[in-house]
N, C-alpha and C. Protein backbone atom coordinates (compact mmCIF):
# COMPACT_ATOMS: atom_id res chain seq x y z
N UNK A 1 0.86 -1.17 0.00
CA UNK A 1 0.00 0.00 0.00
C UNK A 1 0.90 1.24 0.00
N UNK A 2 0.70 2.13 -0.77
CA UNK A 2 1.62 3.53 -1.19
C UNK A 2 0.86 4.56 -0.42
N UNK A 3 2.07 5.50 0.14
CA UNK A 3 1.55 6.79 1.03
C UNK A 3 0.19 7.20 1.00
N UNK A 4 -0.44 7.10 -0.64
CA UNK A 4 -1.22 8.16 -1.46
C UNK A 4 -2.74 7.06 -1.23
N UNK A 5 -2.32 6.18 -1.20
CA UNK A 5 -3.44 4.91 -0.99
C UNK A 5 -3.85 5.24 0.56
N UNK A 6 -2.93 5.41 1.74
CA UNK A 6 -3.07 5.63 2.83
C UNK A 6 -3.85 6.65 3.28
N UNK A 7 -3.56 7.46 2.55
CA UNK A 7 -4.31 8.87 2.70
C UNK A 7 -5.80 8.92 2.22
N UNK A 8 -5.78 8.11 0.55
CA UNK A 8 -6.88 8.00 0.64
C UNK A 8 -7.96 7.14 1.67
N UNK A 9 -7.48 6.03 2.04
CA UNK A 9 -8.23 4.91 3.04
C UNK A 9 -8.64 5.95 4.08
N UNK A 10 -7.81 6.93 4.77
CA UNK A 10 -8.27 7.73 5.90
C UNK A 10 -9.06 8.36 5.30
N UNK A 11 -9.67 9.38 3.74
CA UNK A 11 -10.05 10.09 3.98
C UNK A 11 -11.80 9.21 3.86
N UNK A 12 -11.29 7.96 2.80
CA UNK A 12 -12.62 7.14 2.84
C UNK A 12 -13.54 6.85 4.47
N UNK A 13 -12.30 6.01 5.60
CA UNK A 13 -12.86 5.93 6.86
C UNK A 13 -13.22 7.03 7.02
N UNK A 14 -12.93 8.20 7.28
CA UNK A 14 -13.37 9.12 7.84
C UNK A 14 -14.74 9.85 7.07
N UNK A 15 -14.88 9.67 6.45
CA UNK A 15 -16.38 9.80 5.62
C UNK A 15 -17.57 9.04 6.10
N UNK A 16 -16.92 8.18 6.28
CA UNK A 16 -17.71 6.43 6.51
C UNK A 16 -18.04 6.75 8.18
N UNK A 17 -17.27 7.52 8.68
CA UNK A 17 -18.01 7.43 9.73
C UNK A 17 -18.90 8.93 10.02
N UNK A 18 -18.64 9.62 9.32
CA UNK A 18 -19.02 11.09 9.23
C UNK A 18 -20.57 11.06 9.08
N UNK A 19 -20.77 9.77 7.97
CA UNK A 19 -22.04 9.47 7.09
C UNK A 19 -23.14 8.54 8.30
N UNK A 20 -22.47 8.06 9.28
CA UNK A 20 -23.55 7.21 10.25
C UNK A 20 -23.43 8.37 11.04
N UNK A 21 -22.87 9.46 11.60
CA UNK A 21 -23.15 10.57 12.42
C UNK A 21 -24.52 11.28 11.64
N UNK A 22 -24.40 11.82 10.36
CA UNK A 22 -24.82 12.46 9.63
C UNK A 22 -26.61 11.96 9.50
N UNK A 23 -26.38 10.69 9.33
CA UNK A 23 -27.79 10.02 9.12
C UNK A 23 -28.01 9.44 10.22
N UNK A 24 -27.68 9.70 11.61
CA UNK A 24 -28.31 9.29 12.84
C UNK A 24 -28.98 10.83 13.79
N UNK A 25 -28.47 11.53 12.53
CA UNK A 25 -29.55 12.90 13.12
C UNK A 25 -30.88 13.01 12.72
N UNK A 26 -32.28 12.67 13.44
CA UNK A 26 -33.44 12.71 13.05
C UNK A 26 -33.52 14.21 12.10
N UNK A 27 -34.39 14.02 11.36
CA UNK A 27 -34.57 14.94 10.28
C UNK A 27 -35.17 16.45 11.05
N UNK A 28 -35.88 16.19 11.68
CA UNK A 28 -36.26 17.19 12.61
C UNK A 28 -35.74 17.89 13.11
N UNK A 29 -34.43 17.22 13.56
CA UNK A 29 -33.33 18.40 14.29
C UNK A 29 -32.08 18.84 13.45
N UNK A 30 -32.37 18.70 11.85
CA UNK A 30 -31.33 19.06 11.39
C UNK A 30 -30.86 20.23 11.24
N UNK A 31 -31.68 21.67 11.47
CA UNK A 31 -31.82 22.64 11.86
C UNK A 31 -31.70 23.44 13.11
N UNK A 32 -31.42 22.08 14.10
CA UNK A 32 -31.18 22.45 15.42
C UNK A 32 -29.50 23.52 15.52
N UNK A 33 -29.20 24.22 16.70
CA UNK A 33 -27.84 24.58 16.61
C UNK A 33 -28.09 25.08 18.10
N UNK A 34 -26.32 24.87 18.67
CA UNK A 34 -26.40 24.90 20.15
C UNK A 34 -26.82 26.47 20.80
N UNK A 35 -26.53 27.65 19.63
CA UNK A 35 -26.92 28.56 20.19
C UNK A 35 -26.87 29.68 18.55
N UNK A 36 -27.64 30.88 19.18
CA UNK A 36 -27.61 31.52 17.28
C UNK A 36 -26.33 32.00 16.99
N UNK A 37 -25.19 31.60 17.47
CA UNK A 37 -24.56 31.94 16.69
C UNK A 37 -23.36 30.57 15.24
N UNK A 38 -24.08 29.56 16.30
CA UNK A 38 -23.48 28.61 15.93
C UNK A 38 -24.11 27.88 14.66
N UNK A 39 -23.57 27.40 13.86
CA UNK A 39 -24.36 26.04 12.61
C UNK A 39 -25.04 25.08 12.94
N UNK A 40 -26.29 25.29 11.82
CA UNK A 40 -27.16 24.13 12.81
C UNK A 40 -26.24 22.76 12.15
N UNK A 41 -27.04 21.79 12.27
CA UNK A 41 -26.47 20.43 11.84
C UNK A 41 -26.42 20.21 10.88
N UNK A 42 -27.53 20.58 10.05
CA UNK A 42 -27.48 20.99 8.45
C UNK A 42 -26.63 22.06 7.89
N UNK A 43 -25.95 22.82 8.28
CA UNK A 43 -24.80 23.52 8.01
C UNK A 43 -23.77 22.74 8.07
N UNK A 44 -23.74 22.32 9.31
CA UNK A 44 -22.03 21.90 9.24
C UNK A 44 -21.92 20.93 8.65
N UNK A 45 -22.52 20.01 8.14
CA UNK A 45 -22.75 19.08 7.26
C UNK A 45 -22.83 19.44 5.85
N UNK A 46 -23.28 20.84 5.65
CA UNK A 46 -23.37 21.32 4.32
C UNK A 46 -21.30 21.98 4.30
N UNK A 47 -21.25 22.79 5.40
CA UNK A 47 -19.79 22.98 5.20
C UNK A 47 -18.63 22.14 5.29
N UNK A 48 -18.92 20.62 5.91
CA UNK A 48 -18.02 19.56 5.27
C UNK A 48 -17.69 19.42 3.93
N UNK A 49 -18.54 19.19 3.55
CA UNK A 49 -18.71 19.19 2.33
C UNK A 49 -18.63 19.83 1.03
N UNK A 50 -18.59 21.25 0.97
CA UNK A 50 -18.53 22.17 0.40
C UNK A 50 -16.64 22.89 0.46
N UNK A 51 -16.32 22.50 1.96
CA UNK A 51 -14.75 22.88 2.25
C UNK A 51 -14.10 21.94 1.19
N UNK A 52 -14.71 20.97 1.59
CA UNK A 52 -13.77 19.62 1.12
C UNK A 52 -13.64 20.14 -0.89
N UNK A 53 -14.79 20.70 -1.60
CA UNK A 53 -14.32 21.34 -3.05
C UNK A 53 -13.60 22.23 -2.61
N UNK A 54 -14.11 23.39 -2.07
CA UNK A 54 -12.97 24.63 -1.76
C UNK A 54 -11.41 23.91 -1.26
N UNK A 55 -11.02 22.64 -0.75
CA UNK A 55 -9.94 22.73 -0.11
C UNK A 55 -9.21 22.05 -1.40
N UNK A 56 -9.93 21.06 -2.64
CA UNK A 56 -9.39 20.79 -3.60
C UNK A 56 -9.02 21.89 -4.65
N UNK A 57 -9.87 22.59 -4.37
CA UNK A 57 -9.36 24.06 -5.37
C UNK A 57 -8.34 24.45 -5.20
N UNK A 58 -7.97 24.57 -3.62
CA UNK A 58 -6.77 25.01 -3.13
C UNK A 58 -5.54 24.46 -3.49
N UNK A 59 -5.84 22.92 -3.44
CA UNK A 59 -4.79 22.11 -3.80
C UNK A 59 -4.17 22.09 -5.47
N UNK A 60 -5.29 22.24 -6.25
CA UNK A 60 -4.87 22.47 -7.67
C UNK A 60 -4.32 24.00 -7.61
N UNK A 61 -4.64 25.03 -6.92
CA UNK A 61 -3.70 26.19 -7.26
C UNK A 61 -2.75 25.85 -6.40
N UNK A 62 -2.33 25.46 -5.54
CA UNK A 62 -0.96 25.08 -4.47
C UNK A 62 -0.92 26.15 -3.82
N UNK A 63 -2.06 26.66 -3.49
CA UNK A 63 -2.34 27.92 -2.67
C UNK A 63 -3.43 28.28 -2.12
N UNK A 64 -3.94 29.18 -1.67
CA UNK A 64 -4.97 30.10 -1.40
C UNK A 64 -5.67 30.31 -2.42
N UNK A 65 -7.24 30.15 -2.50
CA UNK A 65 -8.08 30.44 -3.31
C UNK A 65 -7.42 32.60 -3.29
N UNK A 66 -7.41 33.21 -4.33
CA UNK A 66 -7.32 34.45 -4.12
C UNK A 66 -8.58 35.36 -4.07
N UNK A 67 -9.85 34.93 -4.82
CA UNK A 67 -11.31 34.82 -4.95
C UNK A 67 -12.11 33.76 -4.99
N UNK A 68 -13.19 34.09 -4.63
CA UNK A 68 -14.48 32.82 -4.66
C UNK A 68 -14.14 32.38 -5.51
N UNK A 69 -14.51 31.07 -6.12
CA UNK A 69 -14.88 30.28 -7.55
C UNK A 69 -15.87 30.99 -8.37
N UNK A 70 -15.75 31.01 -9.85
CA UNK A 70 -16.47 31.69 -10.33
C UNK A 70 -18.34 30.85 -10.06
N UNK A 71 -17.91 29.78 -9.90
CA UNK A 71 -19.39 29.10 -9.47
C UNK A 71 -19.28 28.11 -8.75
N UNK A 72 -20.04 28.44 -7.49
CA UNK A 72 -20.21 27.42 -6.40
C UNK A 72 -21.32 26.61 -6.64
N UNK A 73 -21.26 25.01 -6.77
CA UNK A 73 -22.62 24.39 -7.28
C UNK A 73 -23.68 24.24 -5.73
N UNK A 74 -22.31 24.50 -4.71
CA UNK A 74 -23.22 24.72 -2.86
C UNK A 74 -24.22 25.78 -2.97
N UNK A 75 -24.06 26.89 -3.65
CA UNK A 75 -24.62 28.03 -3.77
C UNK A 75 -25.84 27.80 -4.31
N UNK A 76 -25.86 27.21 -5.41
CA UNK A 76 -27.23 26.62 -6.54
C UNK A 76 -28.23 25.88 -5.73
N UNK A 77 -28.01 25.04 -4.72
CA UNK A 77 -28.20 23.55 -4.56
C UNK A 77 -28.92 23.83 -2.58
N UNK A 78 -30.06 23.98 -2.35
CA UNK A 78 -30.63 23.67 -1.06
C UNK A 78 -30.34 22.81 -0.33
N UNK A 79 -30.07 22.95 0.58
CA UNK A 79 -29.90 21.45 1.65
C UNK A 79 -31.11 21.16 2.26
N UNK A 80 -31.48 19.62 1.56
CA UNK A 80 -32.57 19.24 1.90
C UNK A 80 -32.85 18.47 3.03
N UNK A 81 -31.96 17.02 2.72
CA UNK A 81 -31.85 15.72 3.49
C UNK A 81 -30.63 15.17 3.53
N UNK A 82 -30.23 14.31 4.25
CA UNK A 82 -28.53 14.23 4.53
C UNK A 82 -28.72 12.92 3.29
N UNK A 83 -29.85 12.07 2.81
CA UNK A 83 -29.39 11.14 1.52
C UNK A 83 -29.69 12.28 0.50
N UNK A 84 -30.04 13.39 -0.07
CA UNK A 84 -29.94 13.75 -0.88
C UNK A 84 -28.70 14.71 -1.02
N UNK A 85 -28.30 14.87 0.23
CA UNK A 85 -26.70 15.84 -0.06
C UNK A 85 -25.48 14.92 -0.56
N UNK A 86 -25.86 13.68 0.31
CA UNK A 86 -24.65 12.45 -0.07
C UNK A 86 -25.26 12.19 -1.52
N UNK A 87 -25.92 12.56 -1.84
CA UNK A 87 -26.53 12.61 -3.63
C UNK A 87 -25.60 13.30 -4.53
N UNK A 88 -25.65 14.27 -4.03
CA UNK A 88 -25.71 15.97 -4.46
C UNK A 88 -23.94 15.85 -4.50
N UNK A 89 -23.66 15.41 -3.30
CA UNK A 89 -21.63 15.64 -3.02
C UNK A 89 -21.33 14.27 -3.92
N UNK A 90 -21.55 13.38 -3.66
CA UNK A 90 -20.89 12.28 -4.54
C UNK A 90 -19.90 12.51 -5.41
N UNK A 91 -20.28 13.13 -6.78
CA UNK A 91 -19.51 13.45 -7.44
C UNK A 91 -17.99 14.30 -7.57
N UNK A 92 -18.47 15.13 -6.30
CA UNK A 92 -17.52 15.91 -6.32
C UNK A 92 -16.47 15.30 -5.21
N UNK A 93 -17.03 14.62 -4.65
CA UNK A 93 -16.41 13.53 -3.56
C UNK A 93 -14.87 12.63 -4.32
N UNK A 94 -15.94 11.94 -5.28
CA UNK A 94 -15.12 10.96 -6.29
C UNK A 94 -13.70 12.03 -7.40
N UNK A 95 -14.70 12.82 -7.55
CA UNK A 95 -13.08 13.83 -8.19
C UNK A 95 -12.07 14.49 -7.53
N UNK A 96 -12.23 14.81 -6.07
CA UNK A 96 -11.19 14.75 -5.31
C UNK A 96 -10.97 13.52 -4.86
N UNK A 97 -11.51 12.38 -4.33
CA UNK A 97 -10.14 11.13 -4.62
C UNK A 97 -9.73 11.07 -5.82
N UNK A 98 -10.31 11.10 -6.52
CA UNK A 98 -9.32 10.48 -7.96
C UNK A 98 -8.25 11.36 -8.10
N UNK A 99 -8.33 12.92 -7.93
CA UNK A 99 -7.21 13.66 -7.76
C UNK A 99 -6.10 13.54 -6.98
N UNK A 100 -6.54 13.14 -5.88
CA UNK A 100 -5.75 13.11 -4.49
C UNK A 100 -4.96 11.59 -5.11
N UNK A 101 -5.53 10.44 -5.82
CA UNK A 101 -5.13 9.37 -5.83
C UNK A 101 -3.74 9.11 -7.06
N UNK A 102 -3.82 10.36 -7.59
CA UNK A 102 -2.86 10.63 -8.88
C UNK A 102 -1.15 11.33 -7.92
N UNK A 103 -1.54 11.59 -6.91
CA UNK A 103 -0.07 11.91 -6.51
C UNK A 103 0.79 10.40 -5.58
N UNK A 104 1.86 10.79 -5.98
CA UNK A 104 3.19 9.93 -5.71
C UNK A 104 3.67 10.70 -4.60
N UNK A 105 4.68 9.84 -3.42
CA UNK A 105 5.75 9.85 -2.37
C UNK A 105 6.28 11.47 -2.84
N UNK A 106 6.89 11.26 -3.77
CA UNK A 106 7.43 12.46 -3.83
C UNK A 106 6.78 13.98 -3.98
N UNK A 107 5.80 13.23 -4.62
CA UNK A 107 4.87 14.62 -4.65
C UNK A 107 3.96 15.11 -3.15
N UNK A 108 3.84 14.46 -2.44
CA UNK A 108 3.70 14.64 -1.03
C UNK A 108 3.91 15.57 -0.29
N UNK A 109 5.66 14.82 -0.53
CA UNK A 109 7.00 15.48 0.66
C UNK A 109 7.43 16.95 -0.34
N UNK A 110 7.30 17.27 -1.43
CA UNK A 110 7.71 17.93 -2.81
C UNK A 110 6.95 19.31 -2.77
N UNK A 111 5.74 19.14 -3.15
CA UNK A 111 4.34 20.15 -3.42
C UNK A 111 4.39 20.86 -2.35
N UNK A 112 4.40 22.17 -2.31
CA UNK A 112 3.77 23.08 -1.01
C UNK A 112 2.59 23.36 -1.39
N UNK A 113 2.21 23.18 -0.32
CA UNK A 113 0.71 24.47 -0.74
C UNK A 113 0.90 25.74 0.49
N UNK A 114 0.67 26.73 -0.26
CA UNK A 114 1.21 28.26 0.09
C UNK A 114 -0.16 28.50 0.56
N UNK A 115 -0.47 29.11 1.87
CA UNK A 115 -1.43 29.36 2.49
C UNK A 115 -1.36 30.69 3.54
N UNK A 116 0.25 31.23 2.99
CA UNK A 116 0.87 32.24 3.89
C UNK A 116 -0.34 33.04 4.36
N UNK A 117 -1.26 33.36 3.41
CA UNK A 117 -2.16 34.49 3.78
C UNK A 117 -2.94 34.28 4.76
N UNK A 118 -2.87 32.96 5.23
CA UNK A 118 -3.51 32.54 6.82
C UNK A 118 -2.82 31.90 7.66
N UNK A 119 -1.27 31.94 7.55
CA UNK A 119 -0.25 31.76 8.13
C UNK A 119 0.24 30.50 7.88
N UNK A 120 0.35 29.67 7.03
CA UNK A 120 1.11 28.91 7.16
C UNK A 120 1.55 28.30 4.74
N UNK A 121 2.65 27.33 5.05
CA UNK A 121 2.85 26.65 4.13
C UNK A 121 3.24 25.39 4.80
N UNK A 122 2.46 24.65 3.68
CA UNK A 122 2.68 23.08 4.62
C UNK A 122 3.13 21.85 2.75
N UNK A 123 3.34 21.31 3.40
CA UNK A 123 3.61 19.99 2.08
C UNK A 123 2.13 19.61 1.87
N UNK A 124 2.06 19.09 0.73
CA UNK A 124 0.86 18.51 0.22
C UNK A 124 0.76 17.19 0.99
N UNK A 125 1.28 16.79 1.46
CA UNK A 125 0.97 15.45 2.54
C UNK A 125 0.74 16.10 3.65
N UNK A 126 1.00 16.83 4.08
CA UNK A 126 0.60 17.36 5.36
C UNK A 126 -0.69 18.28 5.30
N UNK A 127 -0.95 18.74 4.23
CA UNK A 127 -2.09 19.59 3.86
C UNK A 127 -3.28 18.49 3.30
N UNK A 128 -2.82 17.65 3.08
CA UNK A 128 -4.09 16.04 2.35
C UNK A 128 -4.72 15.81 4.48
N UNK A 129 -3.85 16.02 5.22
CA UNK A 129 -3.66 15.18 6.76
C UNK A 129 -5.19 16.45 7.33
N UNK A 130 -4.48 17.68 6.87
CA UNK A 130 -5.32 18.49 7.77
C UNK A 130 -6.52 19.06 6.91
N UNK A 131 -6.68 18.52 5.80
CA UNK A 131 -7.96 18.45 5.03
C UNK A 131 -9.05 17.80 5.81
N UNK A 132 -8.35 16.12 6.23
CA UNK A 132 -9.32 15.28 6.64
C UNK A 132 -9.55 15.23 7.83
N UNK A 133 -8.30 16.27 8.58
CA UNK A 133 -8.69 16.41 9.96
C UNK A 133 -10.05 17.18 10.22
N UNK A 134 -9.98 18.55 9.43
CA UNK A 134 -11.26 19.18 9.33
C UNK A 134 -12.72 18.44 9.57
N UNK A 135 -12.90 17.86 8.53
CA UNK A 135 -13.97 16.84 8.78
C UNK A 135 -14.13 16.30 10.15
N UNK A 136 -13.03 15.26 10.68
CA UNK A 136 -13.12 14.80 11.95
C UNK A 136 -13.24 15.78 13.02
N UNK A 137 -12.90 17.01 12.60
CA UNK A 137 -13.36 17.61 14.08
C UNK A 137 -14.72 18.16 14.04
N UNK A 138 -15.60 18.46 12.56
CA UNK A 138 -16.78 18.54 12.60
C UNK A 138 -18.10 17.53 12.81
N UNK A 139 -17.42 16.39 12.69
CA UNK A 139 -17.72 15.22 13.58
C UNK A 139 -18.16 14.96 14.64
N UNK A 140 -16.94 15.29 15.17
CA UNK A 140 -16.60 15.40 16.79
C UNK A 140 -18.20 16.42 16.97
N UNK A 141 -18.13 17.08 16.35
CA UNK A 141 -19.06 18.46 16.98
C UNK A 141 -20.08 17.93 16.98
N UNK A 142 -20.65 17.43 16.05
CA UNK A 142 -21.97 16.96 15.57
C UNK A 142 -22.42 15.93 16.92
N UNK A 143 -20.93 15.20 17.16
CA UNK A 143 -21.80 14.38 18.21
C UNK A 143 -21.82 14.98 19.48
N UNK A 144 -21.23 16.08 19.87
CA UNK A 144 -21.21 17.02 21.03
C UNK A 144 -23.19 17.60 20.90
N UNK A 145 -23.27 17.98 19.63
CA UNK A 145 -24.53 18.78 19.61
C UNK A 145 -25.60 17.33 19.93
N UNK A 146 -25.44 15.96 19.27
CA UNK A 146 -26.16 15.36 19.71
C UNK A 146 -26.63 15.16 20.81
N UNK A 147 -25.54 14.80 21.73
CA UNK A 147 -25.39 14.94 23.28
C UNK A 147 -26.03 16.00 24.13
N UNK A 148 -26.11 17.20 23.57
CA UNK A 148 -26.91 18.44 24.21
C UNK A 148 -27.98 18.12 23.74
N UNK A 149 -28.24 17.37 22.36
CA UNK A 149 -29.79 17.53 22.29
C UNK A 149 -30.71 16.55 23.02
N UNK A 150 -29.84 15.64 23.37
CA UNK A 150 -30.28 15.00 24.34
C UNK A 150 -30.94 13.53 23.27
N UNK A 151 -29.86 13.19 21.84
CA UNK A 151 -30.70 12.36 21.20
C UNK A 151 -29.23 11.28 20.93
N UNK A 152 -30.00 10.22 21.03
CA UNK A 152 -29.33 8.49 21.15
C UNK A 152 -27.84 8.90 19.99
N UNK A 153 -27.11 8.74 20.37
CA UNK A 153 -25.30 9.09 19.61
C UNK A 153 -24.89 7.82 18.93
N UNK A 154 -24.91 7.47 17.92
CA UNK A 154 -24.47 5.87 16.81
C UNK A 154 -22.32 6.05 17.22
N UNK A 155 -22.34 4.20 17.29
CA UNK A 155 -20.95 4.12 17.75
C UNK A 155 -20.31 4.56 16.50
N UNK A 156 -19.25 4.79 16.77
CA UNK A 156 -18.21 5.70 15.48
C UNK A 156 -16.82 4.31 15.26
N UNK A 157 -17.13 3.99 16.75
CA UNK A 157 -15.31 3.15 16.71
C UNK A 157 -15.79 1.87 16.75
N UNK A 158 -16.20 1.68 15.39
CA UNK A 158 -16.30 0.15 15.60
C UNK A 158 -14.72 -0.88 14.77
């Protein structure tokens, strides 16, 4: 198994479990949020998702978006139901692995991605790491908000 395979398997697990968080939120409270200033559940679920294109954009310029995209398909597209968003993302899901799955060892340790304008430059292996960390900590949240809402939490670590 090659670096690039590794990376992808994490970012697959970590989806895989994102997706039984995601669909163990009754539909009812997907609108819930711990307080107004925070995302309800249907947000942060919509901004998983939506980062995850913005963070591939990033990666094809090896930088900082410098402006929006000229078209966001998040923008077009309502958030309805968590099976029709896993509808809706799919595609764009599958073209960042297949992207992510085209780099080699060297291109990893090699590639910067320049992010100075929010303080940092990191290697493209280290920037693939804290892509998918993102996700996992919106995770994490989701099941924090479950917990306040006081509704049954699905195991993650199986």
């Amino acid at each position: 198994m090659t670096e690039t395979d590794l990376i992808i398997l994490n970012f697959e697990e970590i989806r895989r479990r994102s997706i039984i968080v995601w669909k163990s939120i009754p539909e009812e409270k997907l609108n819930w949020r711990p307080d107004h200033e925070a995302l309800s559940c249907a947000e942060m679920i919509r901004h998983v998702a939506e980062a995850e294109l913005l963070y591939h954009q990033i990666l094809v310029n090896r930088g900082s978006l410098t402006s929006a995209p000229e078209t966001n398909p998040f923008d077009e597209k309502e958030f309805t139901t968590v099976e029709n968003e896993l509808k809706f993302i799919q595609p764009f899901r599958d073209h960042f692995l297949s992207y992510v799955g085209a780099f080699n060892k060297d291109d990893l340790e090699n590639i910067n991605i320049d992010r100075s304008d929010v303080g940092y430059i990191r290697t493209l292996g280290d920037m693939l790491l804290r892509i998918a960390y993102h996700e996992s900590v919106h995770t994490g949240q989701l099941l924090g908000y479950m917990r306040t809402m006081g509704i049954a939490r699905p195991k993650v670590w199986d």
